[in-house]
N, C-alpha and C. Protein backbone atom coordinates (compact mmCIF):
# COMPACT_ATOMS: atom_id res chain seq x y z
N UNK A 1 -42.52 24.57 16.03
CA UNK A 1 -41.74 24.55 17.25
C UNK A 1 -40.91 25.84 17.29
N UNK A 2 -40.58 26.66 18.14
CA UNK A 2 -40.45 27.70 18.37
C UNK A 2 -38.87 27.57 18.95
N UNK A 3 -37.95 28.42 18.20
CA UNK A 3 -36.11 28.39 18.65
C UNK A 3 -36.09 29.17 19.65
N UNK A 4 -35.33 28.11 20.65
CA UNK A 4 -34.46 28.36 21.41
C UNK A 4 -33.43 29.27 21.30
N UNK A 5 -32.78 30.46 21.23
CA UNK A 5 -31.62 30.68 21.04
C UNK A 5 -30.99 30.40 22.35
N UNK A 6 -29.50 30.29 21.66
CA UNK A 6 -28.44 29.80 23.28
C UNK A 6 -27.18 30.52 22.70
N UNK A 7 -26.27 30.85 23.37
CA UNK A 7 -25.21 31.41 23.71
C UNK A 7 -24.55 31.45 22.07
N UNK A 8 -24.48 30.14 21.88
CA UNK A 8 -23.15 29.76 20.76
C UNK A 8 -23.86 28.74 19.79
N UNK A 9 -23.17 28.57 18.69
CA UNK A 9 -23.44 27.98 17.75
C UNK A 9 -22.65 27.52 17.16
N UNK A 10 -22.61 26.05 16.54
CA UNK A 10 -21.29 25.41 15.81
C UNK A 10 -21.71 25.78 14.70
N UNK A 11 -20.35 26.45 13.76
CA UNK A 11 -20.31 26.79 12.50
C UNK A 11 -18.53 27.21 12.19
N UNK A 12 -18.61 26.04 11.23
CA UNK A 12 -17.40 25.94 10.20
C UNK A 12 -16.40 25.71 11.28
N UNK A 13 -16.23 24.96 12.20
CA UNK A 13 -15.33 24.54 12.90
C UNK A 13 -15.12 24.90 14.24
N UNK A 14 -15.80 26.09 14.58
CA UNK A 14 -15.98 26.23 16.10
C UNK A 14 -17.31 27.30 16.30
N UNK A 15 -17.73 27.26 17.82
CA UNK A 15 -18.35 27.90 18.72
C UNK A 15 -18.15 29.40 17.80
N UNK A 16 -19.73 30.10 17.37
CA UNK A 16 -19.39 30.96 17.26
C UNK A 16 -20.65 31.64 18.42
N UNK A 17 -20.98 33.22 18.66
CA UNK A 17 -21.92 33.57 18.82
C UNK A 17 -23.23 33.68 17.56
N UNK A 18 -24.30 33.16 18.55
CA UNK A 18 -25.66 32.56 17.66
C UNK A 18 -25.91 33.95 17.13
N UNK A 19 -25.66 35.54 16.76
CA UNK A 19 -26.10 36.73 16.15
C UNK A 19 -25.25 36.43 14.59
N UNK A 20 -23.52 35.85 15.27
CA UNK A 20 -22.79 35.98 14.63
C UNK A 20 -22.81 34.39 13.36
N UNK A 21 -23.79 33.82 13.18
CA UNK A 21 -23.58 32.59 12.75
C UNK A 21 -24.73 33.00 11.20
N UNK A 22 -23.87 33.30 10.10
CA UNK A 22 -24.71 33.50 8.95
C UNK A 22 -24.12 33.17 7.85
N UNK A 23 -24.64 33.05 6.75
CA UNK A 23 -24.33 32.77 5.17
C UNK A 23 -24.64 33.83 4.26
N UNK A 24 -24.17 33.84 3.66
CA UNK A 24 -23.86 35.24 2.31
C UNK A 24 -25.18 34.87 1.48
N UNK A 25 -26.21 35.40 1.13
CA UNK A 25 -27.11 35.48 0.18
C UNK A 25 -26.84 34.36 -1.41
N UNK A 26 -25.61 34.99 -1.79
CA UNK A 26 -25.22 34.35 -2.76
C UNK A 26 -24.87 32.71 -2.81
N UNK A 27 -24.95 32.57 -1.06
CA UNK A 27 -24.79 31.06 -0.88
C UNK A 27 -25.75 29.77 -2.28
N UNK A 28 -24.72 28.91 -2.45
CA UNK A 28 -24.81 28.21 -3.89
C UNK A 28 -26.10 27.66 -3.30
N UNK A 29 -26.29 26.91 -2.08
CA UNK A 29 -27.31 25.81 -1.91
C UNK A 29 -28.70 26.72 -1.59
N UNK A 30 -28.71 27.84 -0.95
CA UNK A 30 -30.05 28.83 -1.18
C UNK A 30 -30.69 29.11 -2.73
N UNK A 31 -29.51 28.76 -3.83
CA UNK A 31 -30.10 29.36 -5.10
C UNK A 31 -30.94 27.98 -5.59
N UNK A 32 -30.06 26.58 -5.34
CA UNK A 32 -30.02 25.39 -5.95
C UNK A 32 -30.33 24.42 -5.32
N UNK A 33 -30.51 24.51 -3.95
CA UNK A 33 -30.67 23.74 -2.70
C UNK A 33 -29.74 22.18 -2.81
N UNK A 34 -28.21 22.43 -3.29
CA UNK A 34 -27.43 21.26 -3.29
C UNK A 34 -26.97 21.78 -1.51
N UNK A 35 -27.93 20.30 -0.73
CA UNK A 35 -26.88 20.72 0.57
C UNK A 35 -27.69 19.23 1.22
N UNK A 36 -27.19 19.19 2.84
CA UNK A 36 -27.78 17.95 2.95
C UNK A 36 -28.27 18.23 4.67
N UNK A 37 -28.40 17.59 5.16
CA UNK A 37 -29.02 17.78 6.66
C UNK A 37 -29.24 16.28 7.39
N UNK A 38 -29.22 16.96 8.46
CA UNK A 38 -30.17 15.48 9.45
C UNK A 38 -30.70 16.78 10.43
N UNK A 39 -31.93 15.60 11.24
CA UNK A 39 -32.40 16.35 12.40
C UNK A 39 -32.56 15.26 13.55
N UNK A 40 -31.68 15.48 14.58
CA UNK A 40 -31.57 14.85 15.67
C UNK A 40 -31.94 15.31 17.05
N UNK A 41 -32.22 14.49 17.53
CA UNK A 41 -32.45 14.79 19.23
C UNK A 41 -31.70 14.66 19.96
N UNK A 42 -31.73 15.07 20.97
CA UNK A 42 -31.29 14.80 22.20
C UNK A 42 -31.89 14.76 23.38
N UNK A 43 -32.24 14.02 24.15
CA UNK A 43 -33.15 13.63 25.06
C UNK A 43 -32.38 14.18 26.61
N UNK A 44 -33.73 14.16 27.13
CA UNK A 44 -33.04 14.87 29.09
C UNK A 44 -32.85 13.52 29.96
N UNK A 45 -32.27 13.19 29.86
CA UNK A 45 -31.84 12.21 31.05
C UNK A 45 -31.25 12.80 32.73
N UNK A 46 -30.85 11.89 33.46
CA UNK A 46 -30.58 11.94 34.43
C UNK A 46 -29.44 12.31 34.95
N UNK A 47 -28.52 12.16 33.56
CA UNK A 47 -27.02 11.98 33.30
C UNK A 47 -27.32 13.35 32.33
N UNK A 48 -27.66 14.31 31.66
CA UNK A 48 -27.65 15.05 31.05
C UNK A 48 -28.05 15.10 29.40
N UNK A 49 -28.17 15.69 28.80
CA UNK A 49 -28.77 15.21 27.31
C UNK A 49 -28.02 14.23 26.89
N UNK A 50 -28.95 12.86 26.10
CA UNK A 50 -28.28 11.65 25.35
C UNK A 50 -28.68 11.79 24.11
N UNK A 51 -27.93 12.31 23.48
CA UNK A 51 -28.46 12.27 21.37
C UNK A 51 -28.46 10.99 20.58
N UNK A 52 -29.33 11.33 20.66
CA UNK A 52 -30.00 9.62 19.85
C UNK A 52 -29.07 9.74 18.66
N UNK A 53 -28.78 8.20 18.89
CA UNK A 53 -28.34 7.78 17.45
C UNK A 53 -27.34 8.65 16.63
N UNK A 54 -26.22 9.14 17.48
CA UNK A 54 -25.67 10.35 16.72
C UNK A 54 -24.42 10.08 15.60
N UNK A 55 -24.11 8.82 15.83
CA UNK A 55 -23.30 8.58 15.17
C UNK A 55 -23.25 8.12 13.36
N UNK A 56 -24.42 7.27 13.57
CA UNK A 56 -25.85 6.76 12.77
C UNK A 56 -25.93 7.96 11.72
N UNK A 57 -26.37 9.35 12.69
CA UNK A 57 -26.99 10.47 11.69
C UNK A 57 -25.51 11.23 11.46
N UNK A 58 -24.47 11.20 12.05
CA UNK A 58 -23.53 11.49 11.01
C UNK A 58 -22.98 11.18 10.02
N UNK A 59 -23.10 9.54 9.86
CA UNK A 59 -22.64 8.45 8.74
C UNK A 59 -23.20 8.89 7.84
N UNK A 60 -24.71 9.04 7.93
CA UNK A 60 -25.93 9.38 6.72
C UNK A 60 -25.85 11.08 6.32
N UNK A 61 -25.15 11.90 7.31
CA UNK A 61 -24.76 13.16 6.84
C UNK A 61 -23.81 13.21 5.77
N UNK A 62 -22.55 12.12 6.52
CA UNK A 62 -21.69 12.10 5.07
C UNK A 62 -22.04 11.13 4.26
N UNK A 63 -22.84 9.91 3.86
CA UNK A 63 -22.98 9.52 2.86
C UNK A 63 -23.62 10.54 1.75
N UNK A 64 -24.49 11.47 2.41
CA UNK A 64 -25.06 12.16 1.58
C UNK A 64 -24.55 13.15 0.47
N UNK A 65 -23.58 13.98 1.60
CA UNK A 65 -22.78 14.63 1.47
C UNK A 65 -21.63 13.81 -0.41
N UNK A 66 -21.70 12.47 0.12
CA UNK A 66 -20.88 12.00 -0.53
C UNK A 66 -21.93 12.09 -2.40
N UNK A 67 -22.92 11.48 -1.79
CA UNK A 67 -23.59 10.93 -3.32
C UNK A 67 -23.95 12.57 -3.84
N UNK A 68 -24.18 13.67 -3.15
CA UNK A 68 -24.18 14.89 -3.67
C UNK A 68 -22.56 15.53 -4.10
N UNK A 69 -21.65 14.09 -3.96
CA UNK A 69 -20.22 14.75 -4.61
C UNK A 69 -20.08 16.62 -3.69
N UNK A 70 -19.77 16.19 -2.49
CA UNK A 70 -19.81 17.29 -2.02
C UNK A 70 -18.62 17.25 -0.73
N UNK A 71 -17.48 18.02 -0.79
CA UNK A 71 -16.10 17.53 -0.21
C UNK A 71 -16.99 17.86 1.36
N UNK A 72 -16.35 16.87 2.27
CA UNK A 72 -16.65 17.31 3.51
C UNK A 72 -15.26 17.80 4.54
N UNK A 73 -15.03 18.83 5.20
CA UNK A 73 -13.57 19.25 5.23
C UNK A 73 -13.86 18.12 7.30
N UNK A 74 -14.92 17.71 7.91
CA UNK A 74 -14.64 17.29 8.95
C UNK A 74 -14.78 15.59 8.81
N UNK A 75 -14.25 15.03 9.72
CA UNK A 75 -14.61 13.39 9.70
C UNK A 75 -16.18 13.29 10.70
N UNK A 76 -16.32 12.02 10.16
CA UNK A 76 -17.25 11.75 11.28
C UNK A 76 -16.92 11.84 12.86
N UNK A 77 -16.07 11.38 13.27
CA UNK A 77 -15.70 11.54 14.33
C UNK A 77 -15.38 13.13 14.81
N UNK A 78 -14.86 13.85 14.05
CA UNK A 78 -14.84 15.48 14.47
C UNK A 78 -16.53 15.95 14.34
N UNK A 79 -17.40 16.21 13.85
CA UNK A 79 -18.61 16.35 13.82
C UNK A 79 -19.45 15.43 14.95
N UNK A 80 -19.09 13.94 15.14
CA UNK A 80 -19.73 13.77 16.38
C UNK A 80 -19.14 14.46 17.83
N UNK A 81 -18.08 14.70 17.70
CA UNK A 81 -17.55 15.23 19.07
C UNK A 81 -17.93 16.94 18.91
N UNK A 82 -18.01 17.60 17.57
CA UNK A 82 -18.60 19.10 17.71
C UNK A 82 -20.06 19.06 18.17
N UNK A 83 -20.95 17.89 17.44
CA UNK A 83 -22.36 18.11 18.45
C UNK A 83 -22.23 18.29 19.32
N UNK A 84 -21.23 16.55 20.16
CA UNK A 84 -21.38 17.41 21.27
C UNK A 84 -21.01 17.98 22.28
N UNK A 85 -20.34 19.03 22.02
CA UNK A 85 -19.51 19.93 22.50
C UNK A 85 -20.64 20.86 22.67
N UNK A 86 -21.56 20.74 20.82
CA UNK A 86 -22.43 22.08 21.03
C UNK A 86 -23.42 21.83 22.10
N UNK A 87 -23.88 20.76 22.00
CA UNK A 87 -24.95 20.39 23.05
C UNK A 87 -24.90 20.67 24.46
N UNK A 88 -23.46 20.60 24.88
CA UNK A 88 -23.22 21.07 25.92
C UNK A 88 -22.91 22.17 26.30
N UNK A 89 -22.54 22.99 24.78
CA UNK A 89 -22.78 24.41 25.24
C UNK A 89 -23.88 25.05 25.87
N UNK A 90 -24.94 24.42 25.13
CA UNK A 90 -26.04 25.77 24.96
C UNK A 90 -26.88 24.90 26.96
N UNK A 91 -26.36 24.11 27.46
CA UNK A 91 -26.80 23.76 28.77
C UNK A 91 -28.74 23.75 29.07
N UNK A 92 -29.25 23.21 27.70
CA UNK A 92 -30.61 22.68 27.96
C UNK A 92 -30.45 21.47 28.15
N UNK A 93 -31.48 20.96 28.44
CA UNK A 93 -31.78 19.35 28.91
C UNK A 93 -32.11 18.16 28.04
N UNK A 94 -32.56 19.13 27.05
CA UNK A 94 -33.07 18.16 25.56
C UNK A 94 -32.80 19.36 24.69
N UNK A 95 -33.09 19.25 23.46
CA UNK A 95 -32.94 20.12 22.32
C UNK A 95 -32.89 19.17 21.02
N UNK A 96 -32.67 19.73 19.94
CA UNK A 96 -33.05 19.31 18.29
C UNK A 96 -31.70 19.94 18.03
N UNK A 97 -30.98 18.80 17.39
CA UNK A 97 -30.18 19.44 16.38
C UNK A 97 -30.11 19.21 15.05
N UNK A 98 -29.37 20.18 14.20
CA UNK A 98 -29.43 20.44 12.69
C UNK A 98 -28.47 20.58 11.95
N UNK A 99 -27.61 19.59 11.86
CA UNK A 99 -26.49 19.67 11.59
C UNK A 99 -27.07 19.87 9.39
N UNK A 100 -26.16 20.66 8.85
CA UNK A 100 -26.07 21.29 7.41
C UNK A 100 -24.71 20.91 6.80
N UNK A 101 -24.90 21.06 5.82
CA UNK A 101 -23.67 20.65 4.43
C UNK A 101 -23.83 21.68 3.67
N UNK A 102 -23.56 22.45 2.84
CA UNK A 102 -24.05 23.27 2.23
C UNK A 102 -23.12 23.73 1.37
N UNK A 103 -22.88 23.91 0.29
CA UNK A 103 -22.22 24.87 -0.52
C UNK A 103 -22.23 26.31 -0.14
N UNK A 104 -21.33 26.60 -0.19
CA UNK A 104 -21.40 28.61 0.07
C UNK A 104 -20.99 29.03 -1.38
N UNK A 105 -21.16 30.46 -1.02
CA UNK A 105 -20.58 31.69 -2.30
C UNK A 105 -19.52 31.12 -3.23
N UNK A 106 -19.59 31.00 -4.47
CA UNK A 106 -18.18 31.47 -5.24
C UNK A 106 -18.73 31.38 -6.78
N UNK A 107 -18.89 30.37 -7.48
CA UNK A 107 -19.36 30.83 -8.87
C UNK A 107 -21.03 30.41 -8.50
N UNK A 108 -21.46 31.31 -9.19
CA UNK A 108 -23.17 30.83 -9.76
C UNK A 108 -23.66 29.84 -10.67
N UNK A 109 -24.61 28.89 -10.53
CA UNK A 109 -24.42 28.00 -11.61
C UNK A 109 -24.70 26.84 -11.24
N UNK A 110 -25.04 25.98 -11.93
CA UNK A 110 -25.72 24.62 -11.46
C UNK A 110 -24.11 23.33 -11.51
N UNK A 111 -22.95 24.00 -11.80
CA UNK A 111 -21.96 22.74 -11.56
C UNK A 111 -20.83 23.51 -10.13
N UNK A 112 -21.83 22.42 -9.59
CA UNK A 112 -20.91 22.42 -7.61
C UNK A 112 -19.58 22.03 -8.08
N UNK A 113 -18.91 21.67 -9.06
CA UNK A 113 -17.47 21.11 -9.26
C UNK A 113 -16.42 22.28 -9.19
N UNK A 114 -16.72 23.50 -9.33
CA UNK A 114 -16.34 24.81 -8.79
C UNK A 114 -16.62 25.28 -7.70
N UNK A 115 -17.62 25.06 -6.70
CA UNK A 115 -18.11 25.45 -5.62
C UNK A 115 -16.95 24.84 -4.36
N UNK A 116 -16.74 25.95 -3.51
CA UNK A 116 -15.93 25.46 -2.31
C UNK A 116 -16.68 25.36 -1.16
């Protein structure tokens, strides 16, 4: 399936521009792949995109998050209202989203108990 790019992108707490939305090489979960994901939809309705089940796939974002012992700095409720905020940024009718967990940069090494 072939990306869409759109205007903006949620990352680390707000709207950034989609050129401007990247991770440092040294990122922990690229070396070790400690990180977690969902992939959700959002459907075109009549009323404007409806994201399935979004609340559902945030619970299971942070349980994951959780059993990978991995701090999450948003609640569920802030992450369901950033989807969709984003969703309504980017003003398609349907779209896929990908919400990530991820460890970034700081020590190398297989114990995330240092990782921020």
């Amino acid at each position: 399936m072939p990306i869409t790019t759109t205007p903006k992108i949620w990352m680390n707490g707000s709207l950034v521009d989609w050129a401007d939305a990247k991770v440092h090489v040294l990122t922990h979960t690229l070396h070790y792949g400690t990180g977690t994901f969902e992939g959700i939809r959002a459907y075109e309705t009549d009323n404007g995109p409806a994201i399935f089940r979004l609340t559902d796939h945030i619970k299971r974002l942070h349980n994951s998050a959780k059993i990978l012992g991995m701090p999450m700095p948003y609640s569920v409720d802030e992450l369901v209202a950033a989807t969709k905020e984003t969703v309504r940024s980017t003003g398609l009718a349907s779209c896929y989203v990908r919400p990530l967990a991820y460890y970034g940069y700081g020590e190398m090494g297989l114990n995330t108990a240092v990782q921020g």
